[in-house]
PDB file of N, CA and C in Angstrom:
ATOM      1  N   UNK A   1       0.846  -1.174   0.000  1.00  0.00           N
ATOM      2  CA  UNK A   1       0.000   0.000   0.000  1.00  0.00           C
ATOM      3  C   UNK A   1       0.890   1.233   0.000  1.00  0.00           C
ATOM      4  N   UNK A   2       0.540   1.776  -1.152  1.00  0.00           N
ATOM      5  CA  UNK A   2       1.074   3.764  -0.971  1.00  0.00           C
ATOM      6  C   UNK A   2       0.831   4.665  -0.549  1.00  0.00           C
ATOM      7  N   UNK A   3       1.418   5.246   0.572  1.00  0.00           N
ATOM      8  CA  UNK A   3       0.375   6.416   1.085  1.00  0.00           C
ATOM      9  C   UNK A   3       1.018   7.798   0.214  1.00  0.00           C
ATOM     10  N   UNK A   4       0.284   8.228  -0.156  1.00  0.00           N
ATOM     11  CA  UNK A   4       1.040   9.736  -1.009  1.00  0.00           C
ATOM     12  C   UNK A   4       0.607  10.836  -0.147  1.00  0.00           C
ATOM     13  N   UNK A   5       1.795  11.224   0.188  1.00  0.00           N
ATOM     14  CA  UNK A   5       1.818  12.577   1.382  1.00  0.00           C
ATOM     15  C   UNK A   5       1.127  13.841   0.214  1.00  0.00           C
ATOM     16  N   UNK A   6      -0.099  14.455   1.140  1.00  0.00           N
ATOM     17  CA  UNK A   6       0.059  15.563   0.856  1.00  0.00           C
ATOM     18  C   UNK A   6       0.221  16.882   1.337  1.00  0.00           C
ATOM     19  N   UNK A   7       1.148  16.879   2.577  1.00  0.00           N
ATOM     20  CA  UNK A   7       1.470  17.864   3.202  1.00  0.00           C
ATOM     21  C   UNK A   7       2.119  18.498   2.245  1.00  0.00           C
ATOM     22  N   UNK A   8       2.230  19.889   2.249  1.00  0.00           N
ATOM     23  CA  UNK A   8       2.774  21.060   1.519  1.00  0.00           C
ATOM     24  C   UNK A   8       3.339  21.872   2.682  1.00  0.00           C
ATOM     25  N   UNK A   9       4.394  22.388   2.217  1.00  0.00           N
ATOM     26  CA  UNK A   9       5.391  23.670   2.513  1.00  0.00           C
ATOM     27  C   UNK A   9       4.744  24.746   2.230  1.00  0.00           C
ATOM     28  N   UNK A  10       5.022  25.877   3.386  1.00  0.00           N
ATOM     29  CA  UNK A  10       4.473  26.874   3.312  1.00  0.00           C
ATOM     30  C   UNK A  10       4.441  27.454   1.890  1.00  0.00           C
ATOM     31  N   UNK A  11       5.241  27.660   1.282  1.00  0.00           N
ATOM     32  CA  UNK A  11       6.143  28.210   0.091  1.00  0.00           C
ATOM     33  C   UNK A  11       5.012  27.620  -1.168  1.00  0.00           C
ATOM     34  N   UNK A  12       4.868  26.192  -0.988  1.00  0.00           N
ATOM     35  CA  UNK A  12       3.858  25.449  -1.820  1.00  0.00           C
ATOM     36  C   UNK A  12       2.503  26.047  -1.492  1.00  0.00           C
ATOM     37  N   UNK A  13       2.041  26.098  -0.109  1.00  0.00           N
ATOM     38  CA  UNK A  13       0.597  26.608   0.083  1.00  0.00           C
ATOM     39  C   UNK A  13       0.688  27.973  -0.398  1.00  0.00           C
ATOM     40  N   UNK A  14       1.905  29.004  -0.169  1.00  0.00           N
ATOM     41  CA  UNK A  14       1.037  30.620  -0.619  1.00  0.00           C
ATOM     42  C   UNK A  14       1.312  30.221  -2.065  1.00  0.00           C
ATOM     43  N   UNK A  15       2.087  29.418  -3.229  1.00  0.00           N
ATOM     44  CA  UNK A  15       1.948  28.999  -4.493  1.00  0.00           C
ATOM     45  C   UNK A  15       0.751  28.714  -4.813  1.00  0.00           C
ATOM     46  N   UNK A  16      -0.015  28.194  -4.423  1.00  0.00           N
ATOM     47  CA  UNK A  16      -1.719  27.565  -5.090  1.00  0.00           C
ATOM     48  C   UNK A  16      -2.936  28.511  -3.996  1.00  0.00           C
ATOM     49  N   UNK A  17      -2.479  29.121  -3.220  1.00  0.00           N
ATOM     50  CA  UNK A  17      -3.337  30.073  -3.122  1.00  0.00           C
ATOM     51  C   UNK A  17      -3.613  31.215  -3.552  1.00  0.00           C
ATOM     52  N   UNK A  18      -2.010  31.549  -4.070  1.00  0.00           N
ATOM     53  CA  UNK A  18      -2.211  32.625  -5.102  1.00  0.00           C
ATOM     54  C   UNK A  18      -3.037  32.024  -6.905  1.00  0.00           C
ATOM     55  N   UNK A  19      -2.581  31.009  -7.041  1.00  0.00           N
ATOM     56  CA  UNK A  19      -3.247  30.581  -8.141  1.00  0.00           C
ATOM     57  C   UNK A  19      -4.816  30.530  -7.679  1.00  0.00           C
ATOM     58  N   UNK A  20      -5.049  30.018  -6.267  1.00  0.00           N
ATOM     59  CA  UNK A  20      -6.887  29.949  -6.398  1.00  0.00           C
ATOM     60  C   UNK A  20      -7.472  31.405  -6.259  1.00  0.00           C
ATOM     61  N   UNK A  21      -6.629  32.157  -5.308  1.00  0.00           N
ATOM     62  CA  UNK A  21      -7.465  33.648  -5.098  1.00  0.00           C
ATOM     63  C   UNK A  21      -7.077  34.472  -6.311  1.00  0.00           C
ATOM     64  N   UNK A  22      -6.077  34.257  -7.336  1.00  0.00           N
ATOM     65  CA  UNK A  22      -6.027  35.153  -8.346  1.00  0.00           C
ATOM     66  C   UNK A  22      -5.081  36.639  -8.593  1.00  0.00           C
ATOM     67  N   UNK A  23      -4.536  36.625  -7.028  1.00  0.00           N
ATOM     68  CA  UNK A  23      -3.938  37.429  -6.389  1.00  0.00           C
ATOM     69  C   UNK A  23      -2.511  37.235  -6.670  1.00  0.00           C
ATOM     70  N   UNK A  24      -1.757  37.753  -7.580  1.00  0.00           N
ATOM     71  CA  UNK A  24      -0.512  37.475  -7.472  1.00  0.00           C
ATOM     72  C   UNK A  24       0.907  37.729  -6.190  1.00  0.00           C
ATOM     73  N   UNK A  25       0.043  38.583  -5.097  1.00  0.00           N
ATOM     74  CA  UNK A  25       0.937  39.236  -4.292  1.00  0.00           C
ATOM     75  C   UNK A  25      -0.004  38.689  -2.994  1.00  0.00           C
ATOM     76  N   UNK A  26      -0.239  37.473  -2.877  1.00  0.00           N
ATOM     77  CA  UNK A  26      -1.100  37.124  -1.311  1.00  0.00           C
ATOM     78  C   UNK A  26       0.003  36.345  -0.862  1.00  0.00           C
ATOM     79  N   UNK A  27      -0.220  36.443   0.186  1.00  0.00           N
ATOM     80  CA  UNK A  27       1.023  35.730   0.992  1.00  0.00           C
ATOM     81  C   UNK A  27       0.667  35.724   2.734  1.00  0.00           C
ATOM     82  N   UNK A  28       1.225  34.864   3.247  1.00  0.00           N
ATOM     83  CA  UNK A  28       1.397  33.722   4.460  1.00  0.00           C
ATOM     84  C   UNK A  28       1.825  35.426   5.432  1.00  0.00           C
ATOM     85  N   UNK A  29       1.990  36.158   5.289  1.00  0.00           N
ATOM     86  CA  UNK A  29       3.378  37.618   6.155  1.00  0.00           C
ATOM     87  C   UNK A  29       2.083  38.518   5.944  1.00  0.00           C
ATOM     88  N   UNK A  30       0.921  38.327   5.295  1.00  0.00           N
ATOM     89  CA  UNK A  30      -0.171  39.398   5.914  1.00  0.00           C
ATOM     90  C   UNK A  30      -0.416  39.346   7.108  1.00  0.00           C
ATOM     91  N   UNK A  31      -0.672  40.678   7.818  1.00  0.00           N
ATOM     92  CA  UNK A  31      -1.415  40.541   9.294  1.00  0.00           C
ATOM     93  C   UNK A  31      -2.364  40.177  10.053  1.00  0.00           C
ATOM     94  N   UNK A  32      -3.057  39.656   8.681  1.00  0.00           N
ATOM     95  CA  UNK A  32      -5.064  38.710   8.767  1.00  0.00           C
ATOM     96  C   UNK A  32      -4.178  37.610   8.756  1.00  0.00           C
ATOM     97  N   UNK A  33      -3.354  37.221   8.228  1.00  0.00           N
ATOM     98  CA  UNK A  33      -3.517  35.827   8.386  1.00  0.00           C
ATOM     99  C   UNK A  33      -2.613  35.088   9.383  1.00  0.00           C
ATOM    100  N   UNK A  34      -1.776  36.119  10.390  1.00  0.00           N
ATOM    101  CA  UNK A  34      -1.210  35.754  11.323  1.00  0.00           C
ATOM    102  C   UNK A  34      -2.016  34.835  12.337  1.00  0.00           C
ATOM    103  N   UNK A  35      -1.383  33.901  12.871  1.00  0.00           N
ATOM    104  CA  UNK A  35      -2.609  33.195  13.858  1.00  0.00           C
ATOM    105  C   UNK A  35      -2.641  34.081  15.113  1.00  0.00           C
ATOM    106  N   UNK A  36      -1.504  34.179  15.886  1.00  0.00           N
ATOM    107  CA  UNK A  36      -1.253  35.061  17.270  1.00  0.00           C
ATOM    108  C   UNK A  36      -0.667  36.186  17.102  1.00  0.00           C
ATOM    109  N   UNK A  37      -1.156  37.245  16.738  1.00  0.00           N
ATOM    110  CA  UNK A  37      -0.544  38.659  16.619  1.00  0.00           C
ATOM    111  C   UNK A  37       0.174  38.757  17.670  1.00  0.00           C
ATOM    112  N   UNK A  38      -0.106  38.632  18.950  1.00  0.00           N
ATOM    113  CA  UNK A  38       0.283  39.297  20.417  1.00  0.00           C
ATOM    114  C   UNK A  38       2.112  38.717  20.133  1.00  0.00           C
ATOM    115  N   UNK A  39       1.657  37.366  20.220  1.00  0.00           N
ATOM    116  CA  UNK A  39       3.049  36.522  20.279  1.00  0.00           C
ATOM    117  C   UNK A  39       3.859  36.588  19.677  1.00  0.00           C
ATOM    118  N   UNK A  40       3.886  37.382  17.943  1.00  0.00           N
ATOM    119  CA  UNK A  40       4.587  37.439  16.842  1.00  0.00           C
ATOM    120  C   UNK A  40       5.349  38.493  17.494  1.00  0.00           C
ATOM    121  N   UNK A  41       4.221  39.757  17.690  1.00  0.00           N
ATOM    122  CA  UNK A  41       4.880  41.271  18.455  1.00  0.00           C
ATOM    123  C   UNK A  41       5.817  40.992  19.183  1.00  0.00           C
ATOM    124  N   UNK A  42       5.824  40.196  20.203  1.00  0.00           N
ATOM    125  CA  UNK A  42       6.731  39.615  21.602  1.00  0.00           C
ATOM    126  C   UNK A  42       7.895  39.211  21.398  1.00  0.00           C
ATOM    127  N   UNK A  43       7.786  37.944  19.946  1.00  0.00           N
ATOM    128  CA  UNK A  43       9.211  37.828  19.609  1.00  0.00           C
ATOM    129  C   UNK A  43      10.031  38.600  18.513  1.00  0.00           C
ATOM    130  N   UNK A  44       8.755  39.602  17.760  1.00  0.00           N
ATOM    131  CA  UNK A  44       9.558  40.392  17.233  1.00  0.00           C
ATOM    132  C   UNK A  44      10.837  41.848  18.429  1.00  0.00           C
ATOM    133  N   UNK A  45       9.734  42.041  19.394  1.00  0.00           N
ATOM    134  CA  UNK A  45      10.327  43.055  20.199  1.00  0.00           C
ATOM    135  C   UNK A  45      11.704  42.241  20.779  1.00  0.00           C
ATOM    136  N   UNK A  46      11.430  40.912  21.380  1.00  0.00           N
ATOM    137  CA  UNK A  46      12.721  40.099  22.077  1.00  0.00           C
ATOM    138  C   UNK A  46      13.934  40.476  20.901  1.00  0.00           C
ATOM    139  N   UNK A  47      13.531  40.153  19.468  1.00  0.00           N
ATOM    140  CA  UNK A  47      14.755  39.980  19.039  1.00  0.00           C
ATOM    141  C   UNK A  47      15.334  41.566  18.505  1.00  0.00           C
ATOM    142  N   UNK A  48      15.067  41.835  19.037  1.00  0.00           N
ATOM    143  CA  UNK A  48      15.028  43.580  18.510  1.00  0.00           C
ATOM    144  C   UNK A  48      15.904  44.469  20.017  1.00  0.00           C
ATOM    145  N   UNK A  49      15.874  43.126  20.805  1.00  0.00           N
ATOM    146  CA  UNK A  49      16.649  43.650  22.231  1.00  0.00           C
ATOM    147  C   UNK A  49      17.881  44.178  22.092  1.00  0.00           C
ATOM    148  N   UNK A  50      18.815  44.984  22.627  1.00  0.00           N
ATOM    149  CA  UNK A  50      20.641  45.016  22.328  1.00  0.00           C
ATOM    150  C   UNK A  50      20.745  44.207  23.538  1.00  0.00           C
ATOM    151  N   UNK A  51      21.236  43.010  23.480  1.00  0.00           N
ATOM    152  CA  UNK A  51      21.627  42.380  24.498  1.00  0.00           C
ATOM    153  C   UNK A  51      22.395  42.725  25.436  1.00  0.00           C
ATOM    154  N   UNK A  52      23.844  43.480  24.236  1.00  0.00           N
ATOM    155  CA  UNK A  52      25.190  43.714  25.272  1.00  0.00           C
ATOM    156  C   UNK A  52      24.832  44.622  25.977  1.00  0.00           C
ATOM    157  N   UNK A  53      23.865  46.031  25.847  1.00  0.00           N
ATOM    158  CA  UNK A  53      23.192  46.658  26.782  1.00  0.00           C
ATOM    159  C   UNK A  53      23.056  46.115  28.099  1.00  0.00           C
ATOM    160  N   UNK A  54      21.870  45.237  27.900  1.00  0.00           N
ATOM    161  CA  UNK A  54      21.296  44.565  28.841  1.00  0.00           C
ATOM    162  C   UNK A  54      22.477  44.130  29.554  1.00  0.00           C
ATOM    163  N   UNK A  55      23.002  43.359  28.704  1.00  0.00           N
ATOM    164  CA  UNK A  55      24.496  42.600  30.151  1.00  0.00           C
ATOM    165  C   UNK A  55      24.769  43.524  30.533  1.00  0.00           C
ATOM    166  N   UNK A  56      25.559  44.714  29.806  1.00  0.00           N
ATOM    167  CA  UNK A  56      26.223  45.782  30.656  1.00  0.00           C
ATOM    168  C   UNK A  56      25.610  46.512  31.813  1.00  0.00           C
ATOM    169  N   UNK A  57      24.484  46.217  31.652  1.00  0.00           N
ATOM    170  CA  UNK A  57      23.256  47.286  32.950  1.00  0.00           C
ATOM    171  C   UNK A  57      23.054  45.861  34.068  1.00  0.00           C
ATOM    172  N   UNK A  58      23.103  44.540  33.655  1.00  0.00           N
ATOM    173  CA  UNK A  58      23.514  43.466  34.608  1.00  0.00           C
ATOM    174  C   UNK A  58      24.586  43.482  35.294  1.00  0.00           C
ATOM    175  N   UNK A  59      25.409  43.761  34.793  1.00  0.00           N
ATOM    176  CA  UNK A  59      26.588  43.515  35.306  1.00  0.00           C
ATOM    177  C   UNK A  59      27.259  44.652  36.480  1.00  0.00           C
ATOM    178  N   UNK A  60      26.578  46.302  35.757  1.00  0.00           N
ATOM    179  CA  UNK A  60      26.253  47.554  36.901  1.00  0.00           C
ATOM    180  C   UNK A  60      25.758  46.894  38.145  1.00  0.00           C
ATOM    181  N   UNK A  61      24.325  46.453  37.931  1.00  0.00           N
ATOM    182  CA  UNK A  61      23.595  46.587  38.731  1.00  0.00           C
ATOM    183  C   UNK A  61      24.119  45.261  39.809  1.00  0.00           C
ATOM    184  N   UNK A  62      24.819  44.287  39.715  1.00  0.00           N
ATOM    185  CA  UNK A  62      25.435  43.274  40.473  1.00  0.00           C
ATOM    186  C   UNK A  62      26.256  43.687  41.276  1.00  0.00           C
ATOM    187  N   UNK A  63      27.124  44.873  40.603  1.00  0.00           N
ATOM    188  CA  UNK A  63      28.300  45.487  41.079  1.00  0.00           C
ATOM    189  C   UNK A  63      27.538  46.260  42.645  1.00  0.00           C
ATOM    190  N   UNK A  64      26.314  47.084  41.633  1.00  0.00           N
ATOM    191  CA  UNK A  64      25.940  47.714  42.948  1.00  0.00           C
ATOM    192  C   UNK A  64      25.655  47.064  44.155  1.00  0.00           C
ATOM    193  N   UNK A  65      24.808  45.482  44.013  1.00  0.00           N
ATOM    194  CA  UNK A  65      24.820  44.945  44.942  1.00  0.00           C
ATOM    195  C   UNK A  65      25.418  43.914  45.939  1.00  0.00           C
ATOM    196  N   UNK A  66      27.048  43.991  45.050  1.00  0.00           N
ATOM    197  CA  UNK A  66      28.224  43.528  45.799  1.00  0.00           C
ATOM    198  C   UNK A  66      28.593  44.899  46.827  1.00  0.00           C
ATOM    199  N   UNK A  67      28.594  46.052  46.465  1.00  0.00           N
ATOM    200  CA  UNK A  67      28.778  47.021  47.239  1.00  0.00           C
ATOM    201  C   UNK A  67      28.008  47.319  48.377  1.00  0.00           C
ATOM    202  N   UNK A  68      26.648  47.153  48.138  1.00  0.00           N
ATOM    203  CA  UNK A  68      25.579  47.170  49.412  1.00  0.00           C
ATOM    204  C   UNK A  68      25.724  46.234  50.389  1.00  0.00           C
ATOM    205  N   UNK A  69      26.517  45.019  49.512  1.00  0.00           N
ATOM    206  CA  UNK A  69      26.283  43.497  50.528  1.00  0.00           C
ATOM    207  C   UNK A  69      27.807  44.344  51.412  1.00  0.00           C
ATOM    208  N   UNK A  70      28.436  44.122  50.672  1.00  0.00           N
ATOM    209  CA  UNK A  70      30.144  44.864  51.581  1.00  0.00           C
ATOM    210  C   UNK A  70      29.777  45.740  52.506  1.00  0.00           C
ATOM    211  N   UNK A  71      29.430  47.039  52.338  1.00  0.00           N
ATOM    212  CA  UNK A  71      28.838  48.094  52.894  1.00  0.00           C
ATOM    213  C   UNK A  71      28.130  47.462  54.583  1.00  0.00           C
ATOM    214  N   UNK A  72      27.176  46.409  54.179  1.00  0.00           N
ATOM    215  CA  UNK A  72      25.921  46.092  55.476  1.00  0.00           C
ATOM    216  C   UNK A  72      27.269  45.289  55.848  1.00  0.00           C
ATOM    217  N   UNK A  73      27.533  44.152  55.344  1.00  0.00           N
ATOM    218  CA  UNK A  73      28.619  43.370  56.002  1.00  0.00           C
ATOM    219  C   UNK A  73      29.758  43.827  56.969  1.00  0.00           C
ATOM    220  N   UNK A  74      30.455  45.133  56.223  1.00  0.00           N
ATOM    221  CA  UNK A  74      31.278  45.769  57.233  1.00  0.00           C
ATOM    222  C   UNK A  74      30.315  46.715  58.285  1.00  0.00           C
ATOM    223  N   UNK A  75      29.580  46.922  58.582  1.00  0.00           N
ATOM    224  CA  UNK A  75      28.428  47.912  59.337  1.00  0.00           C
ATOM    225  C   UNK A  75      27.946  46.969  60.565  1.00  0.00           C
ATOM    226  N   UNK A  76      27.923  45.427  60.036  1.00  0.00           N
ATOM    227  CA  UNK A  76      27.518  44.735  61.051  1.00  0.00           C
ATOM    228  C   UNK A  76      28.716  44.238  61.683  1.00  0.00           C
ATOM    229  N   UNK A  77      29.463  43.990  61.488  1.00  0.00           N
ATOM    230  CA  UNK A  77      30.687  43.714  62.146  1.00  0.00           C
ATOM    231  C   UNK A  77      30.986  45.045  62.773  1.00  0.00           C
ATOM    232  N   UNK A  78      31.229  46.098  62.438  1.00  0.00           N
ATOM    233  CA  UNK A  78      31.557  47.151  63.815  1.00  0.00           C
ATOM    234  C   UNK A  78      30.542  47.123  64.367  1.00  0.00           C
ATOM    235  N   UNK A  79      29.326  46.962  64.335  1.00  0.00           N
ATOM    236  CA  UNK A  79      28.215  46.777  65.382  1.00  0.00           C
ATOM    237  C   UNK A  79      28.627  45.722  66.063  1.00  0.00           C
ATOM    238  N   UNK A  80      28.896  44.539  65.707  1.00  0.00           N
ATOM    239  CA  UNK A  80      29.265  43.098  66.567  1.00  0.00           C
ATOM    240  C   UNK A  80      30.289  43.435  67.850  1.00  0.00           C
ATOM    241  N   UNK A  81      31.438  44.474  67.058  1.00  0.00           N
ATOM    242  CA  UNK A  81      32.347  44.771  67.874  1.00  0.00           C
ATOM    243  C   UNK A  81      31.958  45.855  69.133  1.00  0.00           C
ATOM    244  N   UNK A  82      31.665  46.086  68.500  1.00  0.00           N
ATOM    245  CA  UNK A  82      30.870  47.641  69.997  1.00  0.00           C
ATOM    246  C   UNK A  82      29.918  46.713  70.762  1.00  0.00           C
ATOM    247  N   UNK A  83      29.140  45.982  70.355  1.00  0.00           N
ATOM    248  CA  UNK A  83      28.351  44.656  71.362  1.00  0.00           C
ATOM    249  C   UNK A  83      29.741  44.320  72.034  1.00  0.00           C
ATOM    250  N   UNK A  84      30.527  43.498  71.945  1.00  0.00           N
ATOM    251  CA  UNK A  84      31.034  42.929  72.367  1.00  0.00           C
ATOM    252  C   UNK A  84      32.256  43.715  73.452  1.00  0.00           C
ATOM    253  N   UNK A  85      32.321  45.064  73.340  1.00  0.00           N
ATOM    254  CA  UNK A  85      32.742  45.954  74.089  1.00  0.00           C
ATOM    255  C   UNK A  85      32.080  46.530  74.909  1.00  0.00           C
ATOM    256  N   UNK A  86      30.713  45.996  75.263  1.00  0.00           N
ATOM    257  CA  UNK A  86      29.644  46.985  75.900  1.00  0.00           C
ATOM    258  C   UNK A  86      29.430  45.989  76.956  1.00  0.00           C
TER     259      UNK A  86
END
């Protein structure tokens, strides 16, 4: 027994839909025929990110909170010490 696939490639489907609608310029990248607009937007904006930005404002903002941790860390230790002198 033969099974004859007829799945088609995108490329194949906007090919014979332009032949059935008559339309030489219809295509799969209209905005009607998107299935999830929201989600397309989302990964269009993700990839549209500057990453190295982002690291670089990560990597600030870590810094800052190696400094805060140092900062409380040495603050509680001279507190420990004045306890322990009192």
């Amino acid at each position: 027994m033969t099974v004859i696939s007829t799945a088609q490639t995108p490329e194949e489907f906007e090919e014979n839909a332009r032949l059935v609608s008559g339309d030489p310029h219809w295509s799969l990248e209209t905005r009607e025929f998107k299935s999830f607009p929201p989600v397309t937007d989302t990964i269009v904006w993700i990839k549209q990110v500057d990453w190295e930005e982002v690291a670089m404002r990560c990597k600030g903002g870590l810094n800052n909170v190696g400094l805060v941790l140092a900062v409380t860390g040495e603050k509680l230790h001279d507190f420990g010490c004045w306890l322990a002198k009192v």
